[in-house]
Protein backbone atom coordinates (compact mmCIF):
# COMPACT_ATOMS: atom_id res chain seq x y z
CA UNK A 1 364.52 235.08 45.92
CA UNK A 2 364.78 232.94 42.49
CA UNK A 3 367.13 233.25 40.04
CA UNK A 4 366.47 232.01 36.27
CA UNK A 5 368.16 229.80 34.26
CA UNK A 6 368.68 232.87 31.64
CA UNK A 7 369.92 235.35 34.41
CA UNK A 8 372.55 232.71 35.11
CA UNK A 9 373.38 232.31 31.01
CA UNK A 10 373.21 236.32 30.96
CA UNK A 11 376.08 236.23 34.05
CA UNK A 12 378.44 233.18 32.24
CA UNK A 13 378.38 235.41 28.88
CA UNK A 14 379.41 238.76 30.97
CA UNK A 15 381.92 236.84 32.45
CA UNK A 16 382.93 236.09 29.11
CA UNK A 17 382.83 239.68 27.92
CA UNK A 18 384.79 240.54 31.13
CA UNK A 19 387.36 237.79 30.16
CA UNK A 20 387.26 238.67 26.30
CA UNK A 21 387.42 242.78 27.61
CA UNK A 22 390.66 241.96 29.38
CA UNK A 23 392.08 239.60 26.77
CA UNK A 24 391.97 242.38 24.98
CA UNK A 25 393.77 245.33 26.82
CA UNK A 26 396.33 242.95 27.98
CA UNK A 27 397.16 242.61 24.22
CA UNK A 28 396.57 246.27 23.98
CA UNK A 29 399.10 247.04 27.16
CA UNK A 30 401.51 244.65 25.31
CA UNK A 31 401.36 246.59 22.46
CA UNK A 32 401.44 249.83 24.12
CA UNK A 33 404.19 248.78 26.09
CA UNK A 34 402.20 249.46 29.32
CA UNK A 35 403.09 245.68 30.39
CA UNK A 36 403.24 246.00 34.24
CA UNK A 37 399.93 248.09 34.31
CA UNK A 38 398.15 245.56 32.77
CA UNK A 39 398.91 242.63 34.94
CA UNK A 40 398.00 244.51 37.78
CA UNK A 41 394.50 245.08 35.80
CA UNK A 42 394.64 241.38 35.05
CA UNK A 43 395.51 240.13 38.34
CA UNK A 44 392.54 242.48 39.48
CA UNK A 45 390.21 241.70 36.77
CA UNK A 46 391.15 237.53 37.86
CA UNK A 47 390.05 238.85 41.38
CA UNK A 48 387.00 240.14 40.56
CA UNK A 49 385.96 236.90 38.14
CA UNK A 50 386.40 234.97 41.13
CA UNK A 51 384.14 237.13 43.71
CA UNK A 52 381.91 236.70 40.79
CA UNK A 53 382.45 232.95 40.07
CA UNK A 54 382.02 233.06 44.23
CA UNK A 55 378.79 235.42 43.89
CA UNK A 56 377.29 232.99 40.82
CA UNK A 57 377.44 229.64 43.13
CA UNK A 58 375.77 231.55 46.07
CA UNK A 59 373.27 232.47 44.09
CA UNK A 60 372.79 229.07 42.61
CA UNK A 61 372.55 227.80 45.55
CA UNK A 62 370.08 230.35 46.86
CA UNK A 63 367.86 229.81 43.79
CA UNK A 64 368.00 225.48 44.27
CA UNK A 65 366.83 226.73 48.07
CA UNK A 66 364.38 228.61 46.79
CA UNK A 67 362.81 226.39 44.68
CA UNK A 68 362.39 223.87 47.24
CA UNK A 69 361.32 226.41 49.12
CA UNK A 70 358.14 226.76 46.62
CA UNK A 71 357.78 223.72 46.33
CA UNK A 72 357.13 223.13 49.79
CA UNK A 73 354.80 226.17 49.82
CA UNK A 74 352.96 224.74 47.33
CA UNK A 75 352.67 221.80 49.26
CA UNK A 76 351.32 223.69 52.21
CA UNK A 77 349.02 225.85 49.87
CA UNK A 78 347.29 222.98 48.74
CA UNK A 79 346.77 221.41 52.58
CA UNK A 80 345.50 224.93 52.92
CA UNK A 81 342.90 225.13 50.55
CA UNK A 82 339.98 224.38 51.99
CA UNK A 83 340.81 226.80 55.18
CA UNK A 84 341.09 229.12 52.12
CA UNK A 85 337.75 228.26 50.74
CA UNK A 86 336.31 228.85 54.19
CA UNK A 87 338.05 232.06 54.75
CA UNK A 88 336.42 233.28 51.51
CA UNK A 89 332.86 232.37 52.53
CA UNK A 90 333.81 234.08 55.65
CA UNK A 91 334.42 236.98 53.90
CA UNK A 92 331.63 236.96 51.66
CA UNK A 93 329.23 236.80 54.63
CA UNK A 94 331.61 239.74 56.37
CA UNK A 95 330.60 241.93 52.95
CA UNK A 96 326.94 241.08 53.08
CA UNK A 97 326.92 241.73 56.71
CA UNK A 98 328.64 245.21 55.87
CA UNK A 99 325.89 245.89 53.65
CA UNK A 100 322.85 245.08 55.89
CA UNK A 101 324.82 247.52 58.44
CA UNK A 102 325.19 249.89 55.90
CA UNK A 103 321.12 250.07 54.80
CA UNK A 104 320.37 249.66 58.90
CA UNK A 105 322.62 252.85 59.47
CA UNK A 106 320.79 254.79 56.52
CA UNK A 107 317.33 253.55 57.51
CA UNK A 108 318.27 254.81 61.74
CA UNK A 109 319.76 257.88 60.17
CA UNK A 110 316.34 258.70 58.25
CA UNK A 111 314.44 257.22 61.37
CA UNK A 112 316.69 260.00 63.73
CA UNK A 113 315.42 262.22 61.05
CA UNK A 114 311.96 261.68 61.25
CA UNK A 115 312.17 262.00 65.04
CA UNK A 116 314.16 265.21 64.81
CA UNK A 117 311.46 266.56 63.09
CA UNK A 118 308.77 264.99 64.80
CA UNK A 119 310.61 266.66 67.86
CA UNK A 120 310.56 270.04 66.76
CA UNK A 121 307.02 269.91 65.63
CA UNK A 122 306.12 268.61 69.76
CA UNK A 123 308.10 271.54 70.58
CA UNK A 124 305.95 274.13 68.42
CA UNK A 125 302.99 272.04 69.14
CA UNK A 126 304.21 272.63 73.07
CA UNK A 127 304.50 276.17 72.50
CA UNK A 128 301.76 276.97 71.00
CA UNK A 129 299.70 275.03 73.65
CA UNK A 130 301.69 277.08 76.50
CA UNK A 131 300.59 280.12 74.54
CA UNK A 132 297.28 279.26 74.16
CA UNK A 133 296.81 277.99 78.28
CA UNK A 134 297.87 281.69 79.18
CA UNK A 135 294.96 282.74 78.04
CA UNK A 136 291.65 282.06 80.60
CA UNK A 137 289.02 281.05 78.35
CA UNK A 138 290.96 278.45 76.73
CA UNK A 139 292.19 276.92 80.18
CA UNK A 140 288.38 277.26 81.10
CA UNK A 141 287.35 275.04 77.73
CA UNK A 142 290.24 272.74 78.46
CA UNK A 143 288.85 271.92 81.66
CA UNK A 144 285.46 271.63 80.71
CA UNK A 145 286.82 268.96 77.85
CA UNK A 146 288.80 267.20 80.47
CA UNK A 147 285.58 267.40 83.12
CA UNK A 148 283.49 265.96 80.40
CA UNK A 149 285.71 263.07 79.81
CA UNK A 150 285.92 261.92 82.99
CA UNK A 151 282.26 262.03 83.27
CA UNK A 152 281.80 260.20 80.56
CA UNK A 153 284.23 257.22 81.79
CA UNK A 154 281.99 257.25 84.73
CA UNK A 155 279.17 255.92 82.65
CA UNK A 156 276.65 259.37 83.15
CA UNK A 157 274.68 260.42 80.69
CA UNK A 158 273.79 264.40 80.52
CA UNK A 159 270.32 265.51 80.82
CA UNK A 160 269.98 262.29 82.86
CA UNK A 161 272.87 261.80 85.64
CA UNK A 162 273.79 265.49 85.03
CA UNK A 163 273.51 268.72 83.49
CA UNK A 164 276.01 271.38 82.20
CA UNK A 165 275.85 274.87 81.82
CA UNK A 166 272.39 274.85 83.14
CA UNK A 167 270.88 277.11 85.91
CA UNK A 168 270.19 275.72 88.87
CA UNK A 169 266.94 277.13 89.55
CA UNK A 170 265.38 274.44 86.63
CA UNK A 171 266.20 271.91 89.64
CA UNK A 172 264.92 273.80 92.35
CA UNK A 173 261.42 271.94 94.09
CA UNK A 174 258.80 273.56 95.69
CA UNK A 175 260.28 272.02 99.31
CA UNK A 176 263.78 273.36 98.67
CA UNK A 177 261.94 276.98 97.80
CA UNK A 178 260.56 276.66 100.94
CA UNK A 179 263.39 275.44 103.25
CA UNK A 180 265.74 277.83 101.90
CA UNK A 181 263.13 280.91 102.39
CA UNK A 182 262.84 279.08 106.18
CA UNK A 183 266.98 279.07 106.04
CA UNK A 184 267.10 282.56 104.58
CA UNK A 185 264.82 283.77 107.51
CA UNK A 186 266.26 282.33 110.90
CA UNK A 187 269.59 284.83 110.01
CA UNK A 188 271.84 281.72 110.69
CA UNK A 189 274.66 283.79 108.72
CA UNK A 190 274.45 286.82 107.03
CA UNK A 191 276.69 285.65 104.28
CA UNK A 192 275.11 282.21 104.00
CA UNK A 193 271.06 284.51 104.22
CA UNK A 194 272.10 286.71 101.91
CA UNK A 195 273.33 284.17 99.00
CA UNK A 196 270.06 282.27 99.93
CA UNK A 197 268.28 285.20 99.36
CA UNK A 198 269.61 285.51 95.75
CA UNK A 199 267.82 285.48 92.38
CA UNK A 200 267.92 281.37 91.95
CA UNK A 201 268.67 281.95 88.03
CA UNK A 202 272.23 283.81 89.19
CA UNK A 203 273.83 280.30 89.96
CA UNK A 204 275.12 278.26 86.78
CA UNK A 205 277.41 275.91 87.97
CA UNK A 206 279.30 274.19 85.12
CA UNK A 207 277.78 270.86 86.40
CA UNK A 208 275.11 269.98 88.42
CA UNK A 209 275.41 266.55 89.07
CA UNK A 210 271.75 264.62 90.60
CA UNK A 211 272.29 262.19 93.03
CA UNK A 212 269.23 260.20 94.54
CA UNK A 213 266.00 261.78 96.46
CA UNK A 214 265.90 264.78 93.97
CA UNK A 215 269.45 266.23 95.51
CA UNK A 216 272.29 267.58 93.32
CA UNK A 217 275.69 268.84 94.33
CA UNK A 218 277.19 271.65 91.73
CA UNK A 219 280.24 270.88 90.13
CA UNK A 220 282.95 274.30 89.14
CA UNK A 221 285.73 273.40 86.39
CA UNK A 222 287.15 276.91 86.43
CA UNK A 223 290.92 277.21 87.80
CA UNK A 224 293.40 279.42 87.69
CA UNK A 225 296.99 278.08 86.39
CA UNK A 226 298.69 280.83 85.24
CA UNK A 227 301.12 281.07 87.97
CA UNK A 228 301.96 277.23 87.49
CA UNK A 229 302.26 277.53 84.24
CA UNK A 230 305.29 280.11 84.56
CA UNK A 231 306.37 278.15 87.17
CA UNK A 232 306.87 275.15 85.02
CA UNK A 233 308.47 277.53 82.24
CA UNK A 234 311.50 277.33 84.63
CA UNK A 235 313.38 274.29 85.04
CA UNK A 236 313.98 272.58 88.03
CA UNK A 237 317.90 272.44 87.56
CA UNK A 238 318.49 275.83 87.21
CA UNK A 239 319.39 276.79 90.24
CA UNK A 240 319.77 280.71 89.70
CA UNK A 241 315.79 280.99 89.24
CA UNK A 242 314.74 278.01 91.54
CA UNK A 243 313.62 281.09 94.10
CA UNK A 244 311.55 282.36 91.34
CA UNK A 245 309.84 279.09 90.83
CA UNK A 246 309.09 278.53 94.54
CA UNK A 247 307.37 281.68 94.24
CA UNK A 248 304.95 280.83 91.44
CA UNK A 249 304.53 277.79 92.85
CA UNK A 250 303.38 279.78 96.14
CA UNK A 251 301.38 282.24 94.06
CA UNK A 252 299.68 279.03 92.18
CA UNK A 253 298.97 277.46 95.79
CA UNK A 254 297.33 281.13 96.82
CA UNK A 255 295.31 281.66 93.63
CA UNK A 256 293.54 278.19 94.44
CA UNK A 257 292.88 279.47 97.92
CA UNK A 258 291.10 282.45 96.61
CA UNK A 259 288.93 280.29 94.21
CA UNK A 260 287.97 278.45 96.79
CA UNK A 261 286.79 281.42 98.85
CA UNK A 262 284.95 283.04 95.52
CA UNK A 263 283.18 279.31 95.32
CA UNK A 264 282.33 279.57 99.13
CA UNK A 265 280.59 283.04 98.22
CA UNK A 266 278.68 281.86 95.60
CA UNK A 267 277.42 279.05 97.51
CA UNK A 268 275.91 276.67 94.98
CA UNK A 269 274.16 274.71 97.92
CA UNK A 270 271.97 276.96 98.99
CA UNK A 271 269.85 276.33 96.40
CA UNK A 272 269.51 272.74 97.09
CA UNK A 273 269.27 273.08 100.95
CA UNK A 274 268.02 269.01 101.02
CA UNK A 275 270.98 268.33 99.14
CA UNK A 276 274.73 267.77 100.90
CA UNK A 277 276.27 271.13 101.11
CA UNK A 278 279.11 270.84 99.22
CA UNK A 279 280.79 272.29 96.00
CA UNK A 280 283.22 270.03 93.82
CA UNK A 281 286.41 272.22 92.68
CA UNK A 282 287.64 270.39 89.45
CA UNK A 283 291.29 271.01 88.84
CA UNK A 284 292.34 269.01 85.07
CA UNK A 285 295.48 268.05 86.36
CA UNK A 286 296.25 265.78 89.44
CA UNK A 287 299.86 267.96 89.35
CA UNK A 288 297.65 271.37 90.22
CA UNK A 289 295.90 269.96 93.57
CA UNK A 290 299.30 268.28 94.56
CA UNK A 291 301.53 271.54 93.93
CA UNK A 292 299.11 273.50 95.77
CA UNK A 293 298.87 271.06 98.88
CA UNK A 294 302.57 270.93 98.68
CA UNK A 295 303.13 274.25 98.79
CA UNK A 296 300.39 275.78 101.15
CA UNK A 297 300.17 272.02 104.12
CA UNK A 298 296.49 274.06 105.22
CA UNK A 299 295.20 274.00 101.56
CA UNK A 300 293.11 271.14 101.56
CA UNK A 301 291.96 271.07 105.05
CA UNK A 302 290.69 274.95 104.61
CA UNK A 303 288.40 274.05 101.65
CA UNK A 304 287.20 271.33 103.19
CA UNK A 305 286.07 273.24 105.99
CA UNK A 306 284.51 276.14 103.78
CA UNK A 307 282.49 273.28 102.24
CA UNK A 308 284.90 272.87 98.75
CA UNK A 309 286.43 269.20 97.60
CA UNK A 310 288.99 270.17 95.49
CA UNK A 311 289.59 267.00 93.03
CA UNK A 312 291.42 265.60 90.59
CA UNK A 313 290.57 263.61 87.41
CA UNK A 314 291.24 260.84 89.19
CA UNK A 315 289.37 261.40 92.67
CA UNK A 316 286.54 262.73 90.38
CA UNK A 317 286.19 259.40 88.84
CA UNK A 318 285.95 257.63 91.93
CA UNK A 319 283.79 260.08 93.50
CA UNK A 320 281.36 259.89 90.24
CA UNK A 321 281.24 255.92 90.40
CA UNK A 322 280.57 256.46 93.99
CA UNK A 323 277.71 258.58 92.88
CA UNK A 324 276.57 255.71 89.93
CA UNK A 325 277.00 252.83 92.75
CA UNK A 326 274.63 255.03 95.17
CA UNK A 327 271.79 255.56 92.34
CA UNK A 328 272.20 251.27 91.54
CA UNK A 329 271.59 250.78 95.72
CA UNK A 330 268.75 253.42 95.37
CA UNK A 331 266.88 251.82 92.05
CA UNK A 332 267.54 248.56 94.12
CA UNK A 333 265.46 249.91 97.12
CA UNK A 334 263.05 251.47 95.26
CA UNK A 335 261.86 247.99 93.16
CA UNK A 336 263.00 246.26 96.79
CA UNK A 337 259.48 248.81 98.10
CA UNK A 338 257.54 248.16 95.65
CA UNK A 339 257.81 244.59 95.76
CA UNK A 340 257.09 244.93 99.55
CA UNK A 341 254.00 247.37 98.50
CA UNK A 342 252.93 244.76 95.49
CA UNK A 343 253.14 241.56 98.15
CA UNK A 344 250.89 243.50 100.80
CA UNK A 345 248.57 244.24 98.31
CA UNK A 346 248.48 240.93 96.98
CA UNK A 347 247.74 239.67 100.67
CA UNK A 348 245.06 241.99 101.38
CA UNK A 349 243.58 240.63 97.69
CA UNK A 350 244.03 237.15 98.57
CA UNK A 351 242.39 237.67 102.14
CA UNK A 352 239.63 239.10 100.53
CA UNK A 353 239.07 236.49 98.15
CA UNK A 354 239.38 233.77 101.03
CA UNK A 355 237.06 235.16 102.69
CA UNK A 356 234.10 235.21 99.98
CA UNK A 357 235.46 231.65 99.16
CA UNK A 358 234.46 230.95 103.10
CA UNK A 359 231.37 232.12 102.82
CA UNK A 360 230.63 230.41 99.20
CA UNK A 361 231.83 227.30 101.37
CA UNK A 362 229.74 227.67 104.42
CA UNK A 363 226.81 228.33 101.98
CA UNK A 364 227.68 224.90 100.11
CA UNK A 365 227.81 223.44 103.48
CA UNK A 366 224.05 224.40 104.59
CA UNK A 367 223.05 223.04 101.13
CA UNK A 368 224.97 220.06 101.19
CA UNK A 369 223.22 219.23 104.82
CA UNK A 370 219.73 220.19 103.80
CA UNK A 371 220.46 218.04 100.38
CA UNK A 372 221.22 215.00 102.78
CA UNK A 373 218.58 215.62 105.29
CA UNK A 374 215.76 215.65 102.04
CA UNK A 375 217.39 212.65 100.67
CA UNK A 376 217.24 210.96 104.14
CA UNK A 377 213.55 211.83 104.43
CA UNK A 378 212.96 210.71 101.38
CA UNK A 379 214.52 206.97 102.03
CA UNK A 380 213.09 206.82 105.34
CA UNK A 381 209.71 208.03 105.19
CA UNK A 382 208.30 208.01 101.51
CA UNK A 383 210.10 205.49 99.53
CA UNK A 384 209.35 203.01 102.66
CA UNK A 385 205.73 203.38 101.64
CA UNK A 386 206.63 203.62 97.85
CA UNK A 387 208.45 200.11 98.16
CA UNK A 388 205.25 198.20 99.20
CA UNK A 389 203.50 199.49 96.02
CA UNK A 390 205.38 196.33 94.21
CA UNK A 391 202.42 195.96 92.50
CA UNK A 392 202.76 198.80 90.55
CA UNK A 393 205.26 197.72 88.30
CA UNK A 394 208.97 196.87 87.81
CA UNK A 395 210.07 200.83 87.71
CA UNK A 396 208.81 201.18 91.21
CA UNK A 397 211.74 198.93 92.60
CA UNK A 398 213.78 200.44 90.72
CA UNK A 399 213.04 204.04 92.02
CA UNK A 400 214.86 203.41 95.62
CA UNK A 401 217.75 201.74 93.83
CA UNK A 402 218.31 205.03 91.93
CA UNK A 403 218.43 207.36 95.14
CA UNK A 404 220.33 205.08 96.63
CA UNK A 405 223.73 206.62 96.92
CA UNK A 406 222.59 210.28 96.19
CA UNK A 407 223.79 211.69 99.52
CA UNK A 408 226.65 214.25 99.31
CA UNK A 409 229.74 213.67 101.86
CA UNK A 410 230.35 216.96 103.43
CA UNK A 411 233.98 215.71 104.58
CA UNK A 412 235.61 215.84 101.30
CA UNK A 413 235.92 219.70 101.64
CA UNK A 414 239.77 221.08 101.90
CA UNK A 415 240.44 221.92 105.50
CA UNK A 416 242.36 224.87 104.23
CA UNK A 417 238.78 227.00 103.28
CA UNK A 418 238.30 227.32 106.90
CA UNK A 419 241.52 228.28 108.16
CA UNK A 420 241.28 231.77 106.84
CA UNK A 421 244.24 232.59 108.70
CA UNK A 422 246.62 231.10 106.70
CA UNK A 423 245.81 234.21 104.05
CA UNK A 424 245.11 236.95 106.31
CA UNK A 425 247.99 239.51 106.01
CA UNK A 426 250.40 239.34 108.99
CA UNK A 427 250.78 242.98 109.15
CA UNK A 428 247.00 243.60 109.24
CA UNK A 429 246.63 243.09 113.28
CA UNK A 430 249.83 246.18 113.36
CA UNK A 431 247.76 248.28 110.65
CA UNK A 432 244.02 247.63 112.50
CA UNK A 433 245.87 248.57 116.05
């Protein structure tokens, strides 16, 4: 605490005041005659200037304390300036950093927003799409979309690798007609003669997909998923309906089951009796086939046995690639036959041609020796006459000199125009016998 200078000239001039106050009713007691009272206020008043006199050098002495005091906070403010300095970059930085936070927090509390909105359109969206499932049409369309996208990552082409929504009589040949009448007729089963014995034009399988050897296999994308559907409607932590949703499940796994025994009635295959005798059951969602095997264990193994692969999206895609791997091997085979048909052909052409070119030779050869033998005669009978007609002239020498050398050499002929076996066709000694 400091004390002024003034504060201190303020207390000396009270004190005077005081001093001045008493002077005075001492004088007044004296002339009031009220002597003894006013010592006693004197000797009181005297008291009280010296607890003041006391109280004035205290506080000088706290003020000179207190001013060293400053001083030597002054002292330590200045050593502490530049900490202060620092402290109020630190703070600045502290207020900018506040700030960023601030427009971060705004711009995640519009971004929550956005999401909560974005959330509760998914949920409508969701809604509406559970609504529109419920009915069967749609859930047939949805799995024709999803069947056509998976055929279409397979690499098929329709009207080419398959068909849709076409009857299967279009595909039927002339030999299937005929083994399925031969089929319909030996009254293997009554079921299986009867569907044989249908109208061909009946059957319109959402696919037919071809597969090598003019063979298809049909292809249904028709499922019903109501009951798993209302299953899912139900959570699986609420345990006061988790028997109600083992029952849907149940009655999901048994609707399958009886799709797969209208399929087996229909009995696609019969109209492709050269063709493997299976139907593919297309279910859009690999969570469908596994909640049905899940809850019925005999599921799958049943519709194999009635002659129905139920599959997913993904074992459809493998099974299609399987299908676009076996037409690749079969184009392969086919050019790998006709190359085989092209080189016999071009065997029995070149043993053909060898053999004129034999014959051309042998007739060269018969020439070439009768060529030789006239040219022999010729040296060795007339112009050894002709020479000793020397009189007749220089061009009569020169006659022999210009057959001379005129013979043919009948070894310069390639060895390989009489081996006629090295073109004859190695298979024609199997084909003759």
């Amino acid at each position: 605490m400091t004390i002024s200078l003034g504060f201190l000239l303020v207390l000396l001039v009270f004190s005077l005041l005081v001093g001045g106050a008493i002077g005075y009713l001492t004088a007044a007691l004296r002339a009031g005659g009220e002597r003894e009272s006013l010592r006693a206020d004197l000797a009181r008043t005297q008291q009280e200037l010296l607890r003041n006199e006391g109280a004035r050098a205290r506080l000088e002495e706290e003020n000179e304390g207190l001013i060293e005091r400053a001083r030597a906070e002054g002292s330590l403010l200045q050593a502490l300036s530049p900490i202060a300095h620092q402290l109020g970059q630190v703070d600045h930085y502290v207020r900018e950093l506040d700030a960023k936070n601030a427009q971060q927090f705004s711009r995640i509390a519009t971004q929550m927003s956005n999401d909560a909105q974005v959330a509760l359109q998914l949920r409508e969206t969701t809604a509406s799409l559970n609504a529109a499932m419920r009915d069967s049409s749609v859930r047939g369309s949805w799995g024709e979309v999803q069947l056509r996208r998976v055929i279409e990552a397979a690499g098929m082409l329709e009207r080419v690798d398959f068909d849709a929504q076409v009857a299967s009589s279009a595909f039927v040949t002339e030999a299937d007609s005929r083994d399925r009448d031969a089929f319909a007729t030996q009254g293997v089963s009554s079921a299986r003669s009867a569907s044989s014995a249908r109208s061909a034009s009946s059957a319109r399988p959402d696919v037919i997909i071809h597969l090598p050897g003019n063979t298809h296999i049909a292809l249904d994308a028709k499922v019903p998923m109501s009951a798993y559907l209302q299953a899912h409607e139900i959570p699986p932590t609420d345990l006061d309906r988790a028997h109600e949703r083992q029952q849907l499940l149940g009655a999901h796994a048994k609707a399958l089951r009886a799709h797969v025994k209208t399929l087996k009635k229909r009995d696609y295959p019969a109209d492709f009796p050269n063709s493997p005798q299976l139907t593919i059951m297309f279910l859009p969602s690999e969570a469908l086939l596994a909640q049905a095997c899940e809850s019925d264990a005999t599921f799958l193994e049943d519709a194999l046995a009635d002659g129905v692969i139920p599959t997913s999206p993904a074992s459809l895609l493998a099974l299609l690639r399987s299908v676009a791997a076996v037409w690749r091997s079969a184009a392969a085979s086919e050019e790998a036959r006709q190359i085989v048909s092209l080189g016999r052909e071009l065997v029995d052409r070149l043993s053909v041609f060898v053999n004129h070119l034999s014959k051309l030779g042998a007739g060269l050869s018969q020439s070439v020796t009768a060529y030789n033998a006239a040219i022999g005669s010729l040296d060795s009978r007339v112009l050894a006459t002709y020479r000793k007609f020397d009189s007749l002239g220089e061009n009569a020498g020169n006659l022999g000199d210009q057959l001379a050398g005129s013979y043919i050499d009948d070894q310069l002929r390639s060895s390989v125009l009489h081996d006629k076996s090295a073109f004859q066709d190695p298979n024609s000694s199997t084909r003759s016998g």
